[in-house]
Protein backbone atom coordinates (compact mmCIF):
# COMPACT_ATOMS: atom_id res chain seq x y z
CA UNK A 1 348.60 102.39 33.99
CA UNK A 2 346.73 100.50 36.43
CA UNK A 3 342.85 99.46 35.70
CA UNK A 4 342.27 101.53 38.63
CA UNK A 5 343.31 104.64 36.19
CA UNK A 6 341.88 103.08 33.42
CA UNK A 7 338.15 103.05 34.68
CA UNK A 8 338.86 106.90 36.10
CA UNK A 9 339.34 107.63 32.34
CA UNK A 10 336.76 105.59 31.18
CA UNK A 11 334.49 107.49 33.42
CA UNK A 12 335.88 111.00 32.91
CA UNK A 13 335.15 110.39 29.11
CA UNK A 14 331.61 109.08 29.70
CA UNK A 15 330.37 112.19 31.58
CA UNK A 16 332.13 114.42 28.89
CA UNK A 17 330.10 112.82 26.03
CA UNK A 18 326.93 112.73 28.49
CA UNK A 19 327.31 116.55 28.57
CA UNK A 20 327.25 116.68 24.82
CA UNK A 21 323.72 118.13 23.92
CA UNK A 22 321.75 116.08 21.51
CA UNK A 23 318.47 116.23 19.74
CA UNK A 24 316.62 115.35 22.99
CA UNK A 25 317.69 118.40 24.48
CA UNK A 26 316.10 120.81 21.88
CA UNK A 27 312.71 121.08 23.73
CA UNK A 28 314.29 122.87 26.79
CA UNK A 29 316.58 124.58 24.28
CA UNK A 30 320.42 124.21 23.46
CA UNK A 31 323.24 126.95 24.23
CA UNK A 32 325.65 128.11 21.45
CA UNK A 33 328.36 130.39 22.78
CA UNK A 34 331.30 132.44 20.72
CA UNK A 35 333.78 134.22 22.14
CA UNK A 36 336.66 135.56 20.56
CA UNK A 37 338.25 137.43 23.78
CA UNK A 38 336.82 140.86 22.84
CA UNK A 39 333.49 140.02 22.67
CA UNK A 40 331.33 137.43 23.42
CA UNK A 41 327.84 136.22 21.91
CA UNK A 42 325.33 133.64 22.99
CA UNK A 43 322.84 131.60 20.83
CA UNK A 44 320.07 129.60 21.97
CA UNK A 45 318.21 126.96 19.71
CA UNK A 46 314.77 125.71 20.83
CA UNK A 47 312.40 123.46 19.49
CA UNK A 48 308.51 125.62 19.80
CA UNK A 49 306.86 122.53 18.06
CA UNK A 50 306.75 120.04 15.57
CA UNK A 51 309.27 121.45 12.65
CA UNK A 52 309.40 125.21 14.39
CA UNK A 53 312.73 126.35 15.98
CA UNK A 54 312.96 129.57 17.96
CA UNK A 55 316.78 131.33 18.09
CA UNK A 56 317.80 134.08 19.70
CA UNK A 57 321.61 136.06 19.92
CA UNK A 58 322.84 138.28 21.78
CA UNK A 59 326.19 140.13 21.86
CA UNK A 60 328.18 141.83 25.09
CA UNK A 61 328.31 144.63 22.39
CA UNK A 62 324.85 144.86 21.17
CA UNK A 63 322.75 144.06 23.76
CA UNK A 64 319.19 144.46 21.42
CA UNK A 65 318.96 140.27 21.07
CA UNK A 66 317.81 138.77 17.74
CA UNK A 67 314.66 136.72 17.37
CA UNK A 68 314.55 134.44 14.38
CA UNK A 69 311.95 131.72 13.90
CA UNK A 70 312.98 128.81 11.76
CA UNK A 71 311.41 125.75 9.99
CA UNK A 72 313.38 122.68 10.05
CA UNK A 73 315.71 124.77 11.32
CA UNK A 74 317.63 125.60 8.76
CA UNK A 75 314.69 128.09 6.86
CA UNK A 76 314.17 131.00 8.44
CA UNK A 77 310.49 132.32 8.65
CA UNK A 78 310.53 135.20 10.62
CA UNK A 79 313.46 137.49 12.74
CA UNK A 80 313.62 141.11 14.59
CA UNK A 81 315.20 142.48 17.23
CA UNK A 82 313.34 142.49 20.51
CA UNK A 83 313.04 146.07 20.31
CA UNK A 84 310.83 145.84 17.47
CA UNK A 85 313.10 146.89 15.00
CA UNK A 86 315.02 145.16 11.78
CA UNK A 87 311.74 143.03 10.82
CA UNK A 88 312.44 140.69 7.63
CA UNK A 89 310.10 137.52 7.11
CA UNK A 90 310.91 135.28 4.37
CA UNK A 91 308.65 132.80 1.85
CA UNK A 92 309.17 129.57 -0.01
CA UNK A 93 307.83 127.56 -3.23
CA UNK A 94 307.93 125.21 -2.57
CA UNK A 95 307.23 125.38 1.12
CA UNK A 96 310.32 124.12 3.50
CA UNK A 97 308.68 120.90 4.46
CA UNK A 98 308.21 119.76 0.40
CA UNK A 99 311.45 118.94 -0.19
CA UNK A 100 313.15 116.30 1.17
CA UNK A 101 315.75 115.54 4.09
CA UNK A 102 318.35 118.28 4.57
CA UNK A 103 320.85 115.02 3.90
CA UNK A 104 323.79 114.23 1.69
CA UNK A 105 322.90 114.31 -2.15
CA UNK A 106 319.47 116.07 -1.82
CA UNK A 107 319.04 118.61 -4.28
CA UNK A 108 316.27 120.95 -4.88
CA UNK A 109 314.80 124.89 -6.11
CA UNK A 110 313.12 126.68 -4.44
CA UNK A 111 311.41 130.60 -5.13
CA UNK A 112 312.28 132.47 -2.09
CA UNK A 113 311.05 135.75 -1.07
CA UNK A 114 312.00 138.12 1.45
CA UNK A 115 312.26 141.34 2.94
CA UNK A 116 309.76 143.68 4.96
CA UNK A 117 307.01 142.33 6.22
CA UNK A 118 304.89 145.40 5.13
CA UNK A 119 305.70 144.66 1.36
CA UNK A 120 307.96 147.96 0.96
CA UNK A 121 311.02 146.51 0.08
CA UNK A 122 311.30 142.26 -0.98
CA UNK A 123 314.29 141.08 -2.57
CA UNK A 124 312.91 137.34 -5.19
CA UNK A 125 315.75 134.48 -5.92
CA UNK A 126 314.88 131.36 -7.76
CA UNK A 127 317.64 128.72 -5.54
CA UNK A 128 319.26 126.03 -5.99
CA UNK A 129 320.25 124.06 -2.87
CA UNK A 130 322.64 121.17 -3.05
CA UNK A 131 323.22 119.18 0.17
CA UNK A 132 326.85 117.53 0.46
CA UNK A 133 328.69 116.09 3.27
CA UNK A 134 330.92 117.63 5.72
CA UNK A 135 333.71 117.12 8.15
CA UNK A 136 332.84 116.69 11.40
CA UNK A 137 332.02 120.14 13.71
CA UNK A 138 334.29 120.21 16.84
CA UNK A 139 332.50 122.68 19.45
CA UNK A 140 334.53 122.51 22.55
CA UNK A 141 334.85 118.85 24.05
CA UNK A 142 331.71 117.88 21.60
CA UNK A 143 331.58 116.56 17.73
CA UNK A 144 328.76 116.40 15.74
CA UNK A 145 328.36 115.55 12.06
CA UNK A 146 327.55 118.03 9.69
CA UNK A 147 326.47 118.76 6.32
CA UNK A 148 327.12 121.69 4.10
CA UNK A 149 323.86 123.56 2.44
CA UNK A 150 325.47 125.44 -0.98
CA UNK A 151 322.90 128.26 -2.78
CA UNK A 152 323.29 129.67 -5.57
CA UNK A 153 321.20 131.58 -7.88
CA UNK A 154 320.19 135.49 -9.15
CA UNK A 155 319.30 137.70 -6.52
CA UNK A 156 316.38 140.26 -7.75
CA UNK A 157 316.97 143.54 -5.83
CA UNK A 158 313.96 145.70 -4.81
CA UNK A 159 314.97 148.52 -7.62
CA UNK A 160 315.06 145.39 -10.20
CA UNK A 161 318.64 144.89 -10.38
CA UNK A 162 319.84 141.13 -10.49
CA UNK A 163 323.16 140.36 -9.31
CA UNK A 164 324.01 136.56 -9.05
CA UNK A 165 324.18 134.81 -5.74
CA UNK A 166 326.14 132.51 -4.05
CA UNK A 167 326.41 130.93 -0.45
CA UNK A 168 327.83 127.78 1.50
CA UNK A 169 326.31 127.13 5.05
CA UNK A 170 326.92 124.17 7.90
CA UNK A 171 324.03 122.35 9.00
CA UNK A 172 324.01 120.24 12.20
CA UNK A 173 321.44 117.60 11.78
CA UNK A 174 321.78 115.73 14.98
CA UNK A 175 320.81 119.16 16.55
CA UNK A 176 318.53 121.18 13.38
CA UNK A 177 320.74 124.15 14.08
CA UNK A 178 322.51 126.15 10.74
CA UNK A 179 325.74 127.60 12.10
CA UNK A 180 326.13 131.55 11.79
CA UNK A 181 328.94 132.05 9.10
CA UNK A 182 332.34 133.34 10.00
CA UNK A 183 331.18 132.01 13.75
CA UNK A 184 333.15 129.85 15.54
CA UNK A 185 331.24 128.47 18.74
CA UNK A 186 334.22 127.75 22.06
CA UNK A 187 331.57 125.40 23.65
CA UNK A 188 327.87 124.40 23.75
CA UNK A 189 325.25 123.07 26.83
CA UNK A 190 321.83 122.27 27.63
CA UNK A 191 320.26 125.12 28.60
CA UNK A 192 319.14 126.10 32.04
CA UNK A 193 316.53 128.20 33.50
CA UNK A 194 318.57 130.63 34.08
CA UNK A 195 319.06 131.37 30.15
CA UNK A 196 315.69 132.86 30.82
CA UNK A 197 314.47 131.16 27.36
CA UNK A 198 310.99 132.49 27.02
CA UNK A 199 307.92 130.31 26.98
CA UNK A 200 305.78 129.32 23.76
CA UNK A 201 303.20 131.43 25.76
CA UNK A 202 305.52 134.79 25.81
CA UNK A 203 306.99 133.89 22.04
CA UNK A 204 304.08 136.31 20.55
CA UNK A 205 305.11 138.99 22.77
CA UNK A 206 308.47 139.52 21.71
CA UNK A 207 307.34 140.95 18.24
CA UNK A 208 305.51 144.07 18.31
CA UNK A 209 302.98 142.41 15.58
CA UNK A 210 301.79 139.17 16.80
CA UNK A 211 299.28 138.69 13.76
CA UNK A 212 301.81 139.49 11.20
CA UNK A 213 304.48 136.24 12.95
CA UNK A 214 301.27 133.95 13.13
CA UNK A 215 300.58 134.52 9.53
CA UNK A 216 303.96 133.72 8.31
CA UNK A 217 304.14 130.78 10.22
CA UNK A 218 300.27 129.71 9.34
CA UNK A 219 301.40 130.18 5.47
CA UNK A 220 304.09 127.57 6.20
CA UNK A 221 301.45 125.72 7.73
CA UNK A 222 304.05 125.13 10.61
CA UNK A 223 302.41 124.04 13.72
CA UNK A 224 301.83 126.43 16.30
């Protein structure tokens, strides 16, 4: 191979890594995308401000996108459908930003609380959240390190039953995004205009009760 071919290489493998989206990206937002050759679903990750993430999905099936807001990324506050519909907020003692780095060997409990926003129907779990390391995530040409979250506790239904719970999520640091179980993403870019992300100004509007989001995120004392 001549060191003409050599610096070609050297070059192609620069721009790939340059494409790779990092945590400097997540003000103009991030793009996730799945597709399993049936169907294909997009997520974008933004950062609103401070600690508070704004995702969205959306399917070719199910058009109706999902709206989630998220502390730290990894605790959600707050998600619906942009229709209106499937409203669930969620609460925390102690409060997401209490606890620590979501790193390696961090432990902690937490009494979480979610359900309608209204009250009618809440399901209560005192957690336990171990952090541990993980292999690498390969999404398309890109790697990032990851770490595993694993929960486990008893789940309080609304009628009063308790049925223990278990669960083991992946947590991109480098990017404060927790990966959708049973999702695997085909490739990931900066996002562009054209992903029509809205603005912090238009965030309210996508929920049909404005007061109701600010109040979640105010008792989080996230920064708005």
């Amino acid at each position: 191979m001549s060191w003409l071919d050599t610096l070609f290489q050297t070059v192609l493998v620069a721009v790939g890594l340059a494409q790779c989206p990092t945590s400097a990206d997540l003000d103009a937002g991030v793009v996730f995308v799945s597709n399993n050759g049936a169907t294909e679903s997009t997520f974008t990750h933004r950062r609103v401000s401070g600690e508070l993430y704004l995702d969205t999905q959306v399917s070719s099936v199910f058009p109706d996108r999902w709206v989630s807001f998220r502390e730290r990324g990894a605790f959600l506050l707050y998600q619906q459908k942009e229709s209106g519909t499937a409203k669930k907020d969620q609460t925390y003692d102690p409060a997401p930003h209490e606890i620590g780095e979501i790193a390696p060997g961090n432990e902690f409990v937490q009494r979480q609380n979610w359900g309608n926003p209204d009250g009618s129907r809440r399901w209560q779990i005192e957690m336990t959240t171990a952090i541990v390391q993980s292999d690498q995530i390969q999404i398309g040409s890109c790697a990032y390190d990851a770490v595993e979250i694993q929960d486990s506790g008893t789940l309080r239904y609304p009628d009063g039953s308790e049925k223990r719970y278990a669960k083991r999520s992946k947590f991109l640091p480098e990017l404060s995004f927790l990966l959708p179980n049973n999702t695997e993403f085909s490739h990931i870019r900066a996002a562009k205009v054209k992903d029509g992300l809205p603005s912090n100004r238009d965030l309210w509007s996508q929920a049909s009760s404005a007061a109701g989001v600010k109040a979640v995120l105010l008792m989080h004392r996230v920064p708005q």
